[in-house]
N, C-alpha and C. Protein backbone atom coordinates (compact mmCIF):
# COMPACT_ATOMS: atom_id res chain seq x y z
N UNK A 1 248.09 77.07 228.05
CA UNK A 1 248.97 75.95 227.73
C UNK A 1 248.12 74.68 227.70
N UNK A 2 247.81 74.23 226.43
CA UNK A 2 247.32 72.74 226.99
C UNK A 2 248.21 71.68 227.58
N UNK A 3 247.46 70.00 227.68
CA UNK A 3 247.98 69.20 228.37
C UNK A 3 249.34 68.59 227.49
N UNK A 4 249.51 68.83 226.43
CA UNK A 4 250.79 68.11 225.92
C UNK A 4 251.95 68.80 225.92
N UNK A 5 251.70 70.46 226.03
CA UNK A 5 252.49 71.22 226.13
C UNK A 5 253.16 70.89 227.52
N UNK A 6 252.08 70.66 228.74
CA UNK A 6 252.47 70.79 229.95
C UNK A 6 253.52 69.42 230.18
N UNK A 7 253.09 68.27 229.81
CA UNK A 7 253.66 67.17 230.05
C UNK A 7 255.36 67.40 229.66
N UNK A 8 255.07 67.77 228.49
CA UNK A 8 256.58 68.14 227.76
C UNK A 8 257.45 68.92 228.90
N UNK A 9 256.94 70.01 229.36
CA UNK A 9 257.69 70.92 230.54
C UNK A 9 257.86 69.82 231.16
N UNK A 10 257.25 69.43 232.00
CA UNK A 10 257.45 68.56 233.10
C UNK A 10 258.24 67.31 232.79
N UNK A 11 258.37 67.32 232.19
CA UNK A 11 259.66 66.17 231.72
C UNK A 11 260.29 66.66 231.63
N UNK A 12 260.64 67.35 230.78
CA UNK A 12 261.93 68.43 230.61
C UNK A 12 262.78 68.91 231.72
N UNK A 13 261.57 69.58 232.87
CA UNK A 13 261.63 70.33 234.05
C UNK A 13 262.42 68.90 234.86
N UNK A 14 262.33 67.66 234.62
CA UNK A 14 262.81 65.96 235.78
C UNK A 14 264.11 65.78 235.00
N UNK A 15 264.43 66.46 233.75
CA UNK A 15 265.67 65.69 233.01
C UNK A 15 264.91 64.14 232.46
N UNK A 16 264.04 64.22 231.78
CA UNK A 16 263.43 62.90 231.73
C UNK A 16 263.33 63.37 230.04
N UNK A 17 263.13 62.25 229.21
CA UNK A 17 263.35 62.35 227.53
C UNK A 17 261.44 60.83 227.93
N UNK A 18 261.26 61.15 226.52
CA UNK A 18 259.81 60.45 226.79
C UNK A 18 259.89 58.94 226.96
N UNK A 19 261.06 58.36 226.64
CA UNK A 19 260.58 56.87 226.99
C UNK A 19 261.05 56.82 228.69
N UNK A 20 261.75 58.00 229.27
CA UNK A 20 261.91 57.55 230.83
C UNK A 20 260.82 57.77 231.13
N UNK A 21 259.71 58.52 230.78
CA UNK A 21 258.33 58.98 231.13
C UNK A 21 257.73 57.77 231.06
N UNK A 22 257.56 57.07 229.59
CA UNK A 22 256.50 55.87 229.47
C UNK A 22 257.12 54.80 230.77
N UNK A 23 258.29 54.86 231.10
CA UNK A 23 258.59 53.54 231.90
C UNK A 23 258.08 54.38 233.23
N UNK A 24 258.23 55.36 233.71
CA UNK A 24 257.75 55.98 234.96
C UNK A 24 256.43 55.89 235.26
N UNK A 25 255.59 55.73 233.84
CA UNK A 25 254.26 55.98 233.66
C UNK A 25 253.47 54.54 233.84
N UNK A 26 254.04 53.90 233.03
CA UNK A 26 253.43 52.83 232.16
C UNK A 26 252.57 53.22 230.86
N UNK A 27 252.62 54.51 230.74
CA UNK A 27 252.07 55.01 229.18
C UNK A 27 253.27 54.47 228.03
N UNK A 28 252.77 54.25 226.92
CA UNK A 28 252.88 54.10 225.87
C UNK A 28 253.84 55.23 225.54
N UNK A 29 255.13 55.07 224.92
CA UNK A 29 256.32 56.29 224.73
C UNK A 29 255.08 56.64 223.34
N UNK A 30 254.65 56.03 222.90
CA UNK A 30 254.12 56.61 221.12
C UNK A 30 252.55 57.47 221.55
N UNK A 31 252.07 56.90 222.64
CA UNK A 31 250.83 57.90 223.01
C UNK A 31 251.22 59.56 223.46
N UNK A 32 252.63 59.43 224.40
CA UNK A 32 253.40 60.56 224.63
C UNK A 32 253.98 61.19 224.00
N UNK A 33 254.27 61.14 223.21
CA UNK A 33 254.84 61.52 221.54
C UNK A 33 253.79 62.24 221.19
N UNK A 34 252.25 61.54 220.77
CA UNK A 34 251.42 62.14 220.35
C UNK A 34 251.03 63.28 220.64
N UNK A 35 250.85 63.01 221.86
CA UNK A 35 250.09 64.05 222.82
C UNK A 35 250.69 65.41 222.93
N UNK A 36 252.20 65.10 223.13
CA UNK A 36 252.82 66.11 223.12
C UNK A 36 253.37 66.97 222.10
N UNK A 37 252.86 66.43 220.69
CA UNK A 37 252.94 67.03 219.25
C UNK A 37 251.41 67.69 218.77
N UNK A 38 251.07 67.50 220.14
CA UNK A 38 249.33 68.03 219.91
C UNK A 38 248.44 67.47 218.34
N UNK A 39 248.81 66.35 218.04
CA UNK A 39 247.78 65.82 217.14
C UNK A 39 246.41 66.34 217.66
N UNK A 40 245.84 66.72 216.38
CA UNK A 40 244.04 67.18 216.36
C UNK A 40 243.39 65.91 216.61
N UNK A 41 244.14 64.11 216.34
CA UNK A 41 242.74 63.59 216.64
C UNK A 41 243.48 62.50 217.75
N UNK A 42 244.05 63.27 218.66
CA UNK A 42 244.82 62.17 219.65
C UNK A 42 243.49 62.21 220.86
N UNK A 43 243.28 60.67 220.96
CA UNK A 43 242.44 60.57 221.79
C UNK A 43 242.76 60.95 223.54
N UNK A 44 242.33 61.65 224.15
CA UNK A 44 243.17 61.37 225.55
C UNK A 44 242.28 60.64 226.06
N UNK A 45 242.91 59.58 226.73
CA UNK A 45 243.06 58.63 227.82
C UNK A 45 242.81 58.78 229.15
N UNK A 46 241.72 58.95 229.68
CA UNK A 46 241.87 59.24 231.29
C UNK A 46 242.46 58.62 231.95
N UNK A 47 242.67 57.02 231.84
CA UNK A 47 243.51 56.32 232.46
C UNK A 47 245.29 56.64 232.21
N UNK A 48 245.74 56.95 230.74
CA UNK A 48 246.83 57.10 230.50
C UNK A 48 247.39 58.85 231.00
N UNK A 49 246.31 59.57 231.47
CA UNK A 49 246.73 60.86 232.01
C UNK A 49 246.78 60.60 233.27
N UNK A 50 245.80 60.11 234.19
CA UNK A 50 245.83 59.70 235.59
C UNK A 50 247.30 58.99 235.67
N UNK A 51 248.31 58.36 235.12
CA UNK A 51 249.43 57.46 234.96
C UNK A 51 250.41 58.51 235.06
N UNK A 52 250.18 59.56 234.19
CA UNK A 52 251.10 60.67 234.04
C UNK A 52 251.21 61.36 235.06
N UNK A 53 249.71 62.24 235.70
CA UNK A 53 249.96 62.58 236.48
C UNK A 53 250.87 61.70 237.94
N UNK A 54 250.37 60.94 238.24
CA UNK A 54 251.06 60.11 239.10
C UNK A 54 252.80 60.03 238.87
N UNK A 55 253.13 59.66 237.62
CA UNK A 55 254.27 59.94 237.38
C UNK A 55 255.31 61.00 238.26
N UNK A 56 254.57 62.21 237.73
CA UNK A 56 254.80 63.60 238.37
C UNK A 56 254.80 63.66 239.50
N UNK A 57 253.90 63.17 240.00
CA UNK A 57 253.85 63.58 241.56
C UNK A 57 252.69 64.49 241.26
N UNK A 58 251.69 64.91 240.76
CA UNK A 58 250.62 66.08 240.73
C UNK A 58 249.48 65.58 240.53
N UNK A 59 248.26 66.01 240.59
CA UNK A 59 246.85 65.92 240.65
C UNK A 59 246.82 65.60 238.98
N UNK A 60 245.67 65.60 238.77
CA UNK A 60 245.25 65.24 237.26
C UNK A 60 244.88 66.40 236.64
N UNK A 61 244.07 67.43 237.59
CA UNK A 61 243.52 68.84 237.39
C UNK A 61 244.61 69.65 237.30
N UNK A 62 245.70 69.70 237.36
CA UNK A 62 247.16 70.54 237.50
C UNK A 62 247.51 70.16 236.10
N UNK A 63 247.64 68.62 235.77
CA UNK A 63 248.38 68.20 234.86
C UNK A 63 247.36 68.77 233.79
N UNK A 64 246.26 68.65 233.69
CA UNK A 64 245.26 68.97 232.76
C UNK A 64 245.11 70.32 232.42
N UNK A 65 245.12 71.12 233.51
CA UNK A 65 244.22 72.43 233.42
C UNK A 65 245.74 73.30 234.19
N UNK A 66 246.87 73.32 234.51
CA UNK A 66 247.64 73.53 235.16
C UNK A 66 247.33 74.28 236.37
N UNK A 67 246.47 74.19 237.08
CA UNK A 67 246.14 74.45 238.05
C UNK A 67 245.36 73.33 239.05
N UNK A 68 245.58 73.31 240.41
CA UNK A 68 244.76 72.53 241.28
C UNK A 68 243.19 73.00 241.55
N UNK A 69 242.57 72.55 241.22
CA UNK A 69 240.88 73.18 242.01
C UNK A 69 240.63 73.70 243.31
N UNK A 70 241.57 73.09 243.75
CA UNK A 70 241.59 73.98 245.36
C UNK A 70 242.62 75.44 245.80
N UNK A 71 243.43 75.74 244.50
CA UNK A 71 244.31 76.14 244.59
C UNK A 71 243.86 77.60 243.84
N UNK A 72 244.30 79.03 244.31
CA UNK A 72 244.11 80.14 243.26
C UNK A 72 244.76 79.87 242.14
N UNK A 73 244.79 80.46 240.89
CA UNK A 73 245.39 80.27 239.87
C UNK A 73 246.73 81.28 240.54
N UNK A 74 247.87 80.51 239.81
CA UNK A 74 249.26 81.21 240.30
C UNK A 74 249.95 81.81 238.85
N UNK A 75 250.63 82.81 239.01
CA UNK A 75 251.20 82.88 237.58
C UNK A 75 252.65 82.07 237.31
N UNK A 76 253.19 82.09 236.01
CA UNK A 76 254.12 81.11 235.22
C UNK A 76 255.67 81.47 236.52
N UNK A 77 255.54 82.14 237.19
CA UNK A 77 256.83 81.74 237.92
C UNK A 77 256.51 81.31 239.42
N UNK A 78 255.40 81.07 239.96
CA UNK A 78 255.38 80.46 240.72
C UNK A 78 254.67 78.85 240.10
N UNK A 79 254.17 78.54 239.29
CA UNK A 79 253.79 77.54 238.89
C UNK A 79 255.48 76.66 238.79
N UNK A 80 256.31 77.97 237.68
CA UNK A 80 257.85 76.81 237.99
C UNK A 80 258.69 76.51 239.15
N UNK A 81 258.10 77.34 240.51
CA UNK A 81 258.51 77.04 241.65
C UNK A 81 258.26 76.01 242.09
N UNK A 82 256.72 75.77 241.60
CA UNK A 82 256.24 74.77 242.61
C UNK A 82 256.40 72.98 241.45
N UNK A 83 256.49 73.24 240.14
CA UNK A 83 256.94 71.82 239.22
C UNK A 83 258.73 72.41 239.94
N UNK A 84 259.47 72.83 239.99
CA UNK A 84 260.88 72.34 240.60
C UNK A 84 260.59 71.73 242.11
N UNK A 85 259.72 72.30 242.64
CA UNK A 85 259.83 71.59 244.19
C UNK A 85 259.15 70.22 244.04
N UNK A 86 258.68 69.99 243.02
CA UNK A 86 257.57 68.45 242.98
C UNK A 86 258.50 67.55 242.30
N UNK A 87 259.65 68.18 242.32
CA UNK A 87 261.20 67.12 240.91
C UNK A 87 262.26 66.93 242.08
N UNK A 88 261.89 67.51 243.25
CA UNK A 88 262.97 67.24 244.16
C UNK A 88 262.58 66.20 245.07
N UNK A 89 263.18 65.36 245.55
CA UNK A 89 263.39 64.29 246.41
C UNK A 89 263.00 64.60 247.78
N UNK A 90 262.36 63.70 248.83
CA UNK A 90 261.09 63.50 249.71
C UNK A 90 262.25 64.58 250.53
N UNK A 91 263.32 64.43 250.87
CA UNK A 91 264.33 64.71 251.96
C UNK A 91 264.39 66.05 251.55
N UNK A 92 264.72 66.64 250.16
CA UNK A 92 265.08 67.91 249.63
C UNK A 92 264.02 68.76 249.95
N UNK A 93 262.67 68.11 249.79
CA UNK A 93 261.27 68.85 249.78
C UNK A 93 261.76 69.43 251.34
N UNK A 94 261.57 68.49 252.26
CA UNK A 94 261.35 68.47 253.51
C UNK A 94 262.50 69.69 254.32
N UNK A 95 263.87 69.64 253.44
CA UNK A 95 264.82 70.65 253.67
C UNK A 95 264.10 72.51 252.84
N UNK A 96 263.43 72.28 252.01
CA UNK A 96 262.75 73.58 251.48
C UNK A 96 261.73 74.01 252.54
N UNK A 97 261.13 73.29 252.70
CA UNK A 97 260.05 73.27 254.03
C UNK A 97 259.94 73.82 255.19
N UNK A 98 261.47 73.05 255.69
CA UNK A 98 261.98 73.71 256.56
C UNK A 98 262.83 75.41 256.89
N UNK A 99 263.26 75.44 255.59
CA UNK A 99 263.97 76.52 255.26
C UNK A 99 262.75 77.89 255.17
N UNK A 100 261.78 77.48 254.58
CA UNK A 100 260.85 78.34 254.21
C UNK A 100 260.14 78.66 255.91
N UNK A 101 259.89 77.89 256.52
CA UNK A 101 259.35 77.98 257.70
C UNK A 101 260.43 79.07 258.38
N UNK A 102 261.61 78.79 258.14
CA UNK A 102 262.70 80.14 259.09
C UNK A 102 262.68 81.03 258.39
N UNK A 103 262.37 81.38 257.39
CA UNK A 103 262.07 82.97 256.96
C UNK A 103 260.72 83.43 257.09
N UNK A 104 259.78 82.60 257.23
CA UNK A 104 258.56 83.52 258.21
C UNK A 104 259.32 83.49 259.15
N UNK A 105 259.39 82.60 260.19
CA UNK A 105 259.54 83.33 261.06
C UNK A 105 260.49 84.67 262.03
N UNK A 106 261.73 84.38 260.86
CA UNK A 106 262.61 85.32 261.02
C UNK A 106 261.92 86.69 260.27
N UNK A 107 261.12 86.25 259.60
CA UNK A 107 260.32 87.67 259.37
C UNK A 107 259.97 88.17 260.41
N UNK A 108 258.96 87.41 260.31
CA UNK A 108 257.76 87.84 261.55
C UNK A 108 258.98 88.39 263.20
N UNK A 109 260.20 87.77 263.55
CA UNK A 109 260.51 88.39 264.07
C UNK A 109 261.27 89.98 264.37
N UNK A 110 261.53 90.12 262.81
CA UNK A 110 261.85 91.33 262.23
C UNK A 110 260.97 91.76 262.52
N UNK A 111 259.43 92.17 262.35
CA UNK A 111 258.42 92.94 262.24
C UNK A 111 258.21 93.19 263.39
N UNK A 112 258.33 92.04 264.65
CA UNK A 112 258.21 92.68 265.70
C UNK A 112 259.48 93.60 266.45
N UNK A 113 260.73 93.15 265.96
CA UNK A 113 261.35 93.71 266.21
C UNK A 113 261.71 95.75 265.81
N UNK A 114 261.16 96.11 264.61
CA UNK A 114 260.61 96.97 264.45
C UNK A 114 259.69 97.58 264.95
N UNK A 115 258.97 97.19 265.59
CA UNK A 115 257.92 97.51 266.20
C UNK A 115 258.18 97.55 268.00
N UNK A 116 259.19 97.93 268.36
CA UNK A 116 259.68 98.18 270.06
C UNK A 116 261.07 99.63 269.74
């Protein structure tokens, strides 16, 4: 997937149409347009991708390469796990977080509980 493809998801993925992007961004709605119609001679912008990413909430290397550098490569349904959890709100995150933390450990107490 290149980067215009990805941007497009990720807007899509916020309920966002491209000029809520340029105002989120401060990019240019007509550079986002471009980009995301994959013109052959659209210049990219490091500054106007660094904007985007920020937008998002994600690294520049995610937005670029859809993956983090520190991160294994994940496949297309955990990648949309993790752009829906980056569209949810600081409180919502923090309620997934939490939620996810009680099924380890309600695992993990299953396993031991199996195990007596």
């Amino acid at each position: 997937m290149e980067i215009g493809q990805r941007v497009a998801r990720l807007r899509r993925q916020r309920g966002w149409n491209q000029s809520d992007l340029a105002s989120a961004s401060g990019v240019p709605q007509s550079w986002i347009s471009r980009l995301e119609a994959r013109r052959k001679n659209q210049r990219i912008d490091f500054a106007n991708v660094l904007r985007l990413a920020d937008a998002f909430g994600i690294s520049v290397d995610f937005l670029a390469r859809g993956r983090d550098l520190k991160m294994p490569a994940m496949d297309n349904e955990n990648r949309e796990y993790l752009a829906a959890l980056h569209s949810l709100s600081p409180t919502e995150r923090a309620f997934v977080r939490d939620f996810v933390v009680f099924l380890q450990r309600r695992g993990s107490k299953e396993l031991r509980d199996l195990g007596t």
